[in-house]
N, C-alpha and C. Protein backbone atom coordinates (compact mmCIF):
# COMPACT_ATOMS: atom_id res chain seq x y z
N UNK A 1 -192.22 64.63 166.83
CA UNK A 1 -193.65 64.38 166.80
C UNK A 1 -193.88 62.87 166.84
N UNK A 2 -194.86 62.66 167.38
CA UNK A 2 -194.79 60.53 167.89
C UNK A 2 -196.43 60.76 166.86
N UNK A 3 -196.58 59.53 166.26
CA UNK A 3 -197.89 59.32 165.61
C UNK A 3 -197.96 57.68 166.19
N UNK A 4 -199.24 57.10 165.93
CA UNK A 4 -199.18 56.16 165.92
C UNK A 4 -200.06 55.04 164.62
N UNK A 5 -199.93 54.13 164.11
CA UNK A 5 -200.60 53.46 163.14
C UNK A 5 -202.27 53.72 163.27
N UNK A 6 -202.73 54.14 162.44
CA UNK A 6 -204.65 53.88 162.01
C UNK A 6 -205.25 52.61 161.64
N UNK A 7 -204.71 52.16 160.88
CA UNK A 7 -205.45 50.91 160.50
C UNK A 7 -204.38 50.47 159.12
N UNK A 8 -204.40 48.83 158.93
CA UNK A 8 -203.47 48.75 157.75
C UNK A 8 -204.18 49.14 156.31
N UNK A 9 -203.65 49.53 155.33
CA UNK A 9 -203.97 49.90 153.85
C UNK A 9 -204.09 49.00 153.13
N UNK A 10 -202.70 48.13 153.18
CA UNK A 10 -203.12 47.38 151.93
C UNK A 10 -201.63 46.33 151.97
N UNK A 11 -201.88 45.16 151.35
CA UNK A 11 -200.58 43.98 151.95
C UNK A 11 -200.57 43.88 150.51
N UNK A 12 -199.36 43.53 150.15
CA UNK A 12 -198.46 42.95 149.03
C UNK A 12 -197.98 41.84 148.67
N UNK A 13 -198.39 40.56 147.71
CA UNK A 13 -198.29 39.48 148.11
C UNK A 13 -197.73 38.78 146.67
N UNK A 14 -196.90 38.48 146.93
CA UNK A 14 -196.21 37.97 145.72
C UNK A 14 -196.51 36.56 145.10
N UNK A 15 -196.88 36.59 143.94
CA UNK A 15 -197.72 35.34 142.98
C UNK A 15 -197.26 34.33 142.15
N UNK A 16 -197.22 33.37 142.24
CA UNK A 16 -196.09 32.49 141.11
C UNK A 16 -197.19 33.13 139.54
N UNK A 17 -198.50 33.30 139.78
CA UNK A 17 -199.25 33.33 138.62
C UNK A 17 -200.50 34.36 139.62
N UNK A 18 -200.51 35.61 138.49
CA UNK A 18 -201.44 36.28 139.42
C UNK A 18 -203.06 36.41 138.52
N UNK A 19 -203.14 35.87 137.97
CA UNK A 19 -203.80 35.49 137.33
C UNK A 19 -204.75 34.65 138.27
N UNK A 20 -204.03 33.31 138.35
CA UNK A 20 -204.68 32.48 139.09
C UNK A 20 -205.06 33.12 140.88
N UNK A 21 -203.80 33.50 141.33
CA UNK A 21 -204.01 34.15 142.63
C UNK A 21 -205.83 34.78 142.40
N UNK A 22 -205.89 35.79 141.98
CA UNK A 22 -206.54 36.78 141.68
C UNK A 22 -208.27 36.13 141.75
N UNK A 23 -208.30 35.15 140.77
CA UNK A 23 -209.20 34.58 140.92
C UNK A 23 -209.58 33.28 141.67
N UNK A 24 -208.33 32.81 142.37
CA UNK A 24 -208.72 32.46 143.65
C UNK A 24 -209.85 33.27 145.37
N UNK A 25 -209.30 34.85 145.20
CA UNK A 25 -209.57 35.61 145.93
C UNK A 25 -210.74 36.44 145.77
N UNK A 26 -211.43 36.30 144.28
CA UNK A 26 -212.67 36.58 144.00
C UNK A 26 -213.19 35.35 144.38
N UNK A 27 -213.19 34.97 144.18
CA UNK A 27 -213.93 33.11 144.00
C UNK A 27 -214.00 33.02 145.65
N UNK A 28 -213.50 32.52 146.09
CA UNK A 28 -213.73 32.31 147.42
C UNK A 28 -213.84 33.40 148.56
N UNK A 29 -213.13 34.13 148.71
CA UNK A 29 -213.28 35.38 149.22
C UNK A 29 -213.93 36.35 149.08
N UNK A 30 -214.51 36.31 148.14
CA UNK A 30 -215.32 37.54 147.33
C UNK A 30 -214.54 38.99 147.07
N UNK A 31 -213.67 38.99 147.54
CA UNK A 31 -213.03 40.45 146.71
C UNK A 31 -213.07 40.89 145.37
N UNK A 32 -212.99 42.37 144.91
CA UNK A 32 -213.40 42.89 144.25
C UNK A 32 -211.80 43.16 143.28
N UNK A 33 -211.82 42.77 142.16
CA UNK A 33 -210.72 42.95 141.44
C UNK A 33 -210.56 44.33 140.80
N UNK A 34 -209.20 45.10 140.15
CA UNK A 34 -209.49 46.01 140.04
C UNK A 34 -207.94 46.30 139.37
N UNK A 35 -207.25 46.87 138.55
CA UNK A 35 -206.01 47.23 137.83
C UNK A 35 -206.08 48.57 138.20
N UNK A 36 -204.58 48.95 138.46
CA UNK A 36 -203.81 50.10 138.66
C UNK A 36 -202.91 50.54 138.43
N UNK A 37 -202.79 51.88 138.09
CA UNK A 37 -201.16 52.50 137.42
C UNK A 37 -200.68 52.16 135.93
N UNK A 38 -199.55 53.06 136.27
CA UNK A 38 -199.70 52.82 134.32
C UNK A 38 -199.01 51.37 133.47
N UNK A 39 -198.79 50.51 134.85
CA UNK A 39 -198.33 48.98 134.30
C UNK A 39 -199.66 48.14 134.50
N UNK A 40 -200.37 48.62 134.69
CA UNK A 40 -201.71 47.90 135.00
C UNK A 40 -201.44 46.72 135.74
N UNK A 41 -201.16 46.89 137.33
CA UNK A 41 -201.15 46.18 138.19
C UNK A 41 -202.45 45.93 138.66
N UNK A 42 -202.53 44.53 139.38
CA UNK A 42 -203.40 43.94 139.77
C UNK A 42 -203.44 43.91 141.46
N UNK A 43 -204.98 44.15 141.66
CA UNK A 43 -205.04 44.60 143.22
C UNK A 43 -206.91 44.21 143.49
N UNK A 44 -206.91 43.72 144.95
CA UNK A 44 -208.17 42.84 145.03
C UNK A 44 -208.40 44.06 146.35
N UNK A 45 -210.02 44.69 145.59
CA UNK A 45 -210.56 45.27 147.42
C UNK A 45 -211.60 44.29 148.25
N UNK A 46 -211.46 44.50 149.00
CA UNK A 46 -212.03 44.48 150.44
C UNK A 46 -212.13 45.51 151.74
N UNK A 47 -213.65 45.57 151.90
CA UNK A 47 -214.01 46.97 153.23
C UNK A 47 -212.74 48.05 152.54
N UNK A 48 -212.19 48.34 153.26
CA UNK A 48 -211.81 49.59 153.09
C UNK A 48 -209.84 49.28 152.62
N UNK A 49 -209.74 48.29 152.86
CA UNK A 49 -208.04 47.68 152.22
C UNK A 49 -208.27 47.20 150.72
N UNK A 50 -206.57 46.80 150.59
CA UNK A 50 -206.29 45.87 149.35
C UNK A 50 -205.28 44.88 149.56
N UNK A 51 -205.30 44.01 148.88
CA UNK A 51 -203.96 43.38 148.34
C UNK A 51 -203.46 43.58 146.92
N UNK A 52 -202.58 43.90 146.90
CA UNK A 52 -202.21 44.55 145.51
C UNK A 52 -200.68 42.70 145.18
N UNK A 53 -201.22 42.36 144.31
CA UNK A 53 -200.28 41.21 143.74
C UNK A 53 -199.60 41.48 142.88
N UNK A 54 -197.79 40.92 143.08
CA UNK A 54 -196.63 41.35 142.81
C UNK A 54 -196.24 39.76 142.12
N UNK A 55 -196.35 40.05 140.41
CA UNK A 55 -195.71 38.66 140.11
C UNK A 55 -194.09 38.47 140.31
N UNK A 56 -194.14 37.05 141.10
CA UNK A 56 -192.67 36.64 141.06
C UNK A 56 -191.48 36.90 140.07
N UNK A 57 -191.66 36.73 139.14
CA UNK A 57 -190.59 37.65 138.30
C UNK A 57 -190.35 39.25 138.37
N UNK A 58 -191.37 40.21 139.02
CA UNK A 58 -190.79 40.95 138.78
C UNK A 58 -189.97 41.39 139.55
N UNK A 59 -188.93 42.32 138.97
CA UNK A 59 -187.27 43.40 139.57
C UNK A 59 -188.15 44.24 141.03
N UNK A 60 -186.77 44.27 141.44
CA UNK A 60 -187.10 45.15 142.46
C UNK A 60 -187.09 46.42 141.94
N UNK A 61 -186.37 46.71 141.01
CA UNK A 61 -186.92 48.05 139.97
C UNK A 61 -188.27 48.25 139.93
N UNK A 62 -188.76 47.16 139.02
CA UNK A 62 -190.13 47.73 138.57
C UNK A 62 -191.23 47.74 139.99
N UNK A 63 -190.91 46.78 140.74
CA UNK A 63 -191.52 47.14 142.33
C UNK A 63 -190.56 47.04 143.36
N UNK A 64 -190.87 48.42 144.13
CA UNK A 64 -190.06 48.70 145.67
C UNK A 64 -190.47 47.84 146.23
N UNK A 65 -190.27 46.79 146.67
CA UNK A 65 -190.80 45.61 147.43
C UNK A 65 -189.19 45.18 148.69
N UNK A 66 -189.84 44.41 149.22
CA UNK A 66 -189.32 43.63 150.38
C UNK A 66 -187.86 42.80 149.81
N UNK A 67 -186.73 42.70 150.06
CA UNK A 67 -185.29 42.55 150.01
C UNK A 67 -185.44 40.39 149.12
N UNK A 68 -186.70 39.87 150.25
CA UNK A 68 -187.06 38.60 149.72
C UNK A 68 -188.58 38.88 149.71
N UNK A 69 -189.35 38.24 148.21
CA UNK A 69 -190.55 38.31 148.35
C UNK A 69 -190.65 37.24 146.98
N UNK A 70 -191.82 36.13 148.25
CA UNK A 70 -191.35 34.55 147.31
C UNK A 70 -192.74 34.47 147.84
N UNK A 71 -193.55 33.41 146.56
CA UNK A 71 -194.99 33.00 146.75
C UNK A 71 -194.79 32.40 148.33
N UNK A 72 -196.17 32.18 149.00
CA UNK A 72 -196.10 31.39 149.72
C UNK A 72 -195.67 31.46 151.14
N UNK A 73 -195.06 32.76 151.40
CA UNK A 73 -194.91 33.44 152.25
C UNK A 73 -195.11 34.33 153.80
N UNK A 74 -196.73 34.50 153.13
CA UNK A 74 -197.68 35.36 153.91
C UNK A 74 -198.54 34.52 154.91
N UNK A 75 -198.76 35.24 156.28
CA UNK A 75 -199.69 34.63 157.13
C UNK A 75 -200.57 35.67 157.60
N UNK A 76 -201.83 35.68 156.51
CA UNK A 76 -202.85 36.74 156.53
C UNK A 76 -204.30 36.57 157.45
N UNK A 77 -205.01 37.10 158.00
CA UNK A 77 -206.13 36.81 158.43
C UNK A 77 -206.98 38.23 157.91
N UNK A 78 -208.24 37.37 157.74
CA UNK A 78 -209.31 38.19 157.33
C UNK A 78 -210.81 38.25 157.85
N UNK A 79 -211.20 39.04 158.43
CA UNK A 79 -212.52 39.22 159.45
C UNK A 79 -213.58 38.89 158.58
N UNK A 80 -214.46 37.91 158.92
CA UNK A 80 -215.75 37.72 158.23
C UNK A 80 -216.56 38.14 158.89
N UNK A 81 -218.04 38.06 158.64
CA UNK A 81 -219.60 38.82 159.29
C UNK A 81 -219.78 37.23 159.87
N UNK A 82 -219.91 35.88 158.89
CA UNK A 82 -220.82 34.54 159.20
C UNK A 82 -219.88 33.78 160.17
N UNK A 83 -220.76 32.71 160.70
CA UNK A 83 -220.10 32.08 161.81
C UNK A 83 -219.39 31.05 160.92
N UNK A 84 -218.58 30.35 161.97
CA UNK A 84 -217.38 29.69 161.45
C UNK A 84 -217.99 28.68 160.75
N UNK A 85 -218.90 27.94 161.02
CA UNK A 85 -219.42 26.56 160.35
C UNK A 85 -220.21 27.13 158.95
N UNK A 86 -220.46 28.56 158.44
CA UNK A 86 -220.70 28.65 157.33
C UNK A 86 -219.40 29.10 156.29
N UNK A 87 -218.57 29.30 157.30
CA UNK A 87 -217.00 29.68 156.87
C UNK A 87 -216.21 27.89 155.71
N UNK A 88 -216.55 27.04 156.76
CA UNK A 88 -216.06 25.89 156.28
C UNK A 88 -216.89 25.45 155.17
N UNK A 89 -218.33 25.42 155.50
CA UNK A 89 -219.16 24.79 154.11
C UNK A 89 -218.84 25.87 152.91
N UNK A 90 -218.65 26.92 153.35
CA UNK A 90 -218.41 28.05 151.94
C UNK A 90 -216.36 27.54 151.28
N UNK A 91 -216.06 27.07 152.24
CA UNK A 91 -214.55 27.00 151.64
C UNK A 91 -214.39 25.35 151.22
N UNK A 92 -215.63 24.59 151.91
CA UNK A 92 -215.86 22.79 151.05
C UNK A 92 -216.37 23.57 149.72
N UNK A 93 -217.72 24.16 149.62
CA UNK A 93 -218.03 24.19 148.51
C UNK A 93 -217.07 24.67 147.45
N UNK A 94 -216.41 25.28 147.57
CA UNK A 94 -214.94 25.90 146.84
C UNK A 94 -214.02 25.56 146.98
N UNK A 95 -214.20 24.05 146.88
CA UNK A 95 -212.81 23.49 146.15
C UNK A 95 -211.60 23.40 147.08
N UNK A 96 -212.04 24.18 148.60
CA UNK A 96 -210.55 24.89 148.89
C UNK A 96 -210.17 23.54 150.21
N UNK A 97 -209.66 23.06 150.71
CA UNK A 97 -208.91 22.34 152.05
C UNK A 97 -208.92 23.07 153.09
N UNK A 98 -209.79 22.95 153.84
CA UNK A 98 -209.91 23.24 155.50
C UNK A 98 -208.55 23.14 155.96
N UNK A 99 -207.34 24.01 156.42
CA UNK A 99 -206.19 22.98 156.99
C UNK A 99 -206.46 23.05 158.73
N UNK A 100 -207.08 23.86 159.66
CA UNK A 100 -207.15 23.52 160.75
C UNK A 100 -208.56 24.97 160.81
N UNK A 101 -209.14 24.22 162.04
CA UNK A 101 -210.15 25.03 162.47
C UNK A 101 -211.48 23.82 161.86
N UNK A 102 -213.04 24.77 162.67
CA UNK A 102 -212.73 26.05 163.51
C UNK A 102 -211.94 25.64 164.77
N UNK A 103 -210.99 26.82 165.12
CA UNK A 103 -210.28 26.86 166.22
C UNK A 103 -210.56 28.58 167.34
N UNK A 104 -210.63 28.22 168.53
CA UNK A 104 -210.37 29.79 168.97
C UNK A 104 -209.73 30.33 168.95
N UNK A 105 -209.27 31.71 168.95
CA UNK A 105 -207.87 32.38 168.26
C UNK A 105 -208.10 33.80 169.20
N UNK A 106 -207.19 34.58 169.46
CA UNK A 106 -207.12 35.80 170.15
C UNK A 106 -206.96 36.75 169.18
N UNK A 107 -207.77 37.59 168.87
CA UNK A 107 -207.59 38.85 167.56
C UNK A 107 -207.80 40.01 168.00
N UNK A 108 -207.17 40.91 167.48
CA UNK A 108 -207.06 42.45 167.74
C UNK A 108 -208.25 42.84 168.59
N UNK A 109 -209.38 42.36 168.45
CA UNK A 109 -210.50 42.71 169.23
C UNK A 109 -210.89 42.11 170.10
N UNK A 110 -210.08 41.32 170.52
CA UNK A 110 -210.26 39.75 171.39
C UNK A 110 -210.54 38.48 171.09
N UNK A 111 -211.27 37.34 171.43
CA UNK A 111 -211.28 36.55 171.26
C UNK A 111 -212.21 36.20 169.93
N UNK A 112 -211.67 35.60 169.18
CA UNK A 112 -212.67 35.25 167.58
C UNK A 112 -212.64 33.13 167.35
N UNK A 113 -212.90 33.35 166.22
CA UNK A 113 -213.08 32.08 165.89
C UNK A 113 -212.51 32.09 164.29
N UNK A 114 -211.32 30.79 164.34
CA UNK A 114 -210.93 30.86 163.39
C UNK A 114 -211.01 29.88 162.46
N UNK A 115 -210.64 29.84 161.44
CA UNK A 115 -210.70 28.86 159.93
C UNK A 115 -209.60 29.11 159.26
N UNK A 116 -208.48 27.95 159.12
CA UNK A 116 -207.66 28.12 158.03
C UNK A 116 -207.46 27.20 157.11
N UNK A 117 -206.73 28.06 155.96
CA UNK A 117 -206.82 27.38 154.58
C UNK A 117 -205.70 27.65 154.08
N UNK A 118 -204.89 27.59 152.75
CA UNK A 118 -204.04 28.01 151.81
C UNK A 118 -204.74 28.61 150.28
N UNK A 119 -203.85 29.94 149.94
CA UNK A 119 -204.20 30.49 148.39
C UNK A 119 -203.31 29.23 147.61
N UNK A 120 -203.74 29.68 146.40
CA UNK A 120 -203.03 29.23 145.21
C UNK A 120 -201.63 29.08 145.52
N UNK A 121 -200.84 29.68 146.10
CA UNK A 121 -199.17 30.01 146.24
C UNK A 121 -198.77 29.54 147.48
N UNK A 122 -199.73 29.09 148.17
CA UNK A 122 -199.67 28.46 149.92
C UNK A 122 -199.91 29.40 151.09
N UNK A 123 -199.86 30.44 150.36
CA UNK A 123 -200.11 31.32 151.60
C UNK A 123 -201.20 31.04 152.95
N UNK A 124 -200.55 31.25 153.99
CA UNK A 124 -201.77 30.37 155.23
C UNK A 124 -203.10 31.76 155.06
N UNK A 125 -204.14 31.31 154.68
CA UNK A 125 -205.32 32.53 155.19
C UNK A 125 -206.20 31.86 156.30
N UNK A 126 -206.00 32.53 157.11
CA UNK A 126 -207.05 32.29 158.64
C UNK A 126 -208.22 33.10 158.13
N UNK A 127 -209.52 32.88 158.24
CA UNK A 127 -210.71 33.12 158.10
C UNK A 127 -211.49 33.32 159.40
N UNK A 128 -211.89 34.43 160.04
CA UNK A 128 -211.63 34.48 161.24
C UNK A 128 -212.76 35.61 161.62
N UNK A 129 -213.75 34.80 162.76
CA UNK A 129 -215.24 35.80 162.90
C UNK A 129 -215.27 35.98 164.31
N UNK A 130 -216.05 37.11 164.82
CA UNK A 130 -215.85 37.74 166.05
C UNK A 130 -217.01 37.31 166.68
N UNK A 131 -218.22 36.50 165.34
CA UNK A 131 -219.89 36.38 166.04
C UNK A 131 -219.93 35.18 166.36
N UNK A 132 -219.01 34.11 166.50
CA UNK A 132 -219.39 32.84 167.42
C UNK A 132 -218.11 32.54 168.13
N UNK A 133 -218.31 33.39 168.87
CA UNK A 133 -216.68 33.38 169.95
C UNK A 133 -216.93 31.76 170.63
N UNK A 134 -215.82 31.35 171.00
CA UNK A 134 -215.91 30.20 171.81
C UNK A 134 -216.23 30.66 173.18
N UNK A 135 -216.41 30.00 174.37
CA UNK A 135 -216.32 30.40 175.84
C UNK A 135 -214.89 30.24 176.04
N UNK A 136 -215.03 31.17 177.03
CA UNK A 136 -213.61 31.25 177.60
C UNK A 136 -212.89 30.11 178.73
């Protein structure tokens, strides 16, 4: 039987401090925080996904995780509604470092407009909107 992927669920992102992660990703991102399971893990929604955060100390016991999984790691992008120039004043006003953009970028749906930055742990987040495409 052949299937093919629906849409992704949910990314796993490992935290020197998830604490801080956590409220990096409310704060600027607006995600919705939220604990799960009976270790009361920590996991941020958005639309219809998550990121569920994996502190650096823990065993690969206590999480089935990835063979290496080290802060700083991840190169995530995340679809916004606003155009890119309210993308940047929302990530000046928050503290956060523009590291490149806006730039044009090619995304699953075609051509978007992007913004990137770093979390708490370095992770690259591209910030990335479909409503002020560049020309081609």
């Amino acid at each position: 039987m052949r299937f093919a992927v629906d849409r992704l669920d949910h990314l796993v992102i490992t935290c020197r401090d998830v604490e801080t992660s956590a409220g990096w990703y409310q704060r600027v991102l607006g995600m919705e925080r939220e604990e799960f399971g009976e270790q009361r893990r920590t996991a941020l929604r958005f639309g219809g996904q998550k990121l569920n955060l994996r502190p650096k100390e823990a065993t690969q016991q206590a999480w089935f995780s990835s063979v290496v999984a080290e802060p700083g790691t991840q190169d995530i992008c995340f679809i916004v509604t606003v155009d890119a120039d309210d993308i940047v004043s929302h990530l000046r006003g928050c503290g956060v470092q523009v590291e490149l953009g806006p730039v044009p970028k090619q995304g699953a749906l075609g051509p978007m407009t992007s913004v990137y930055c770093r979390d708490p742990d370095g992770n690259l987040i591209e910030i990335a909107t479909y409503g002020d495409r560049f020309p081609e």
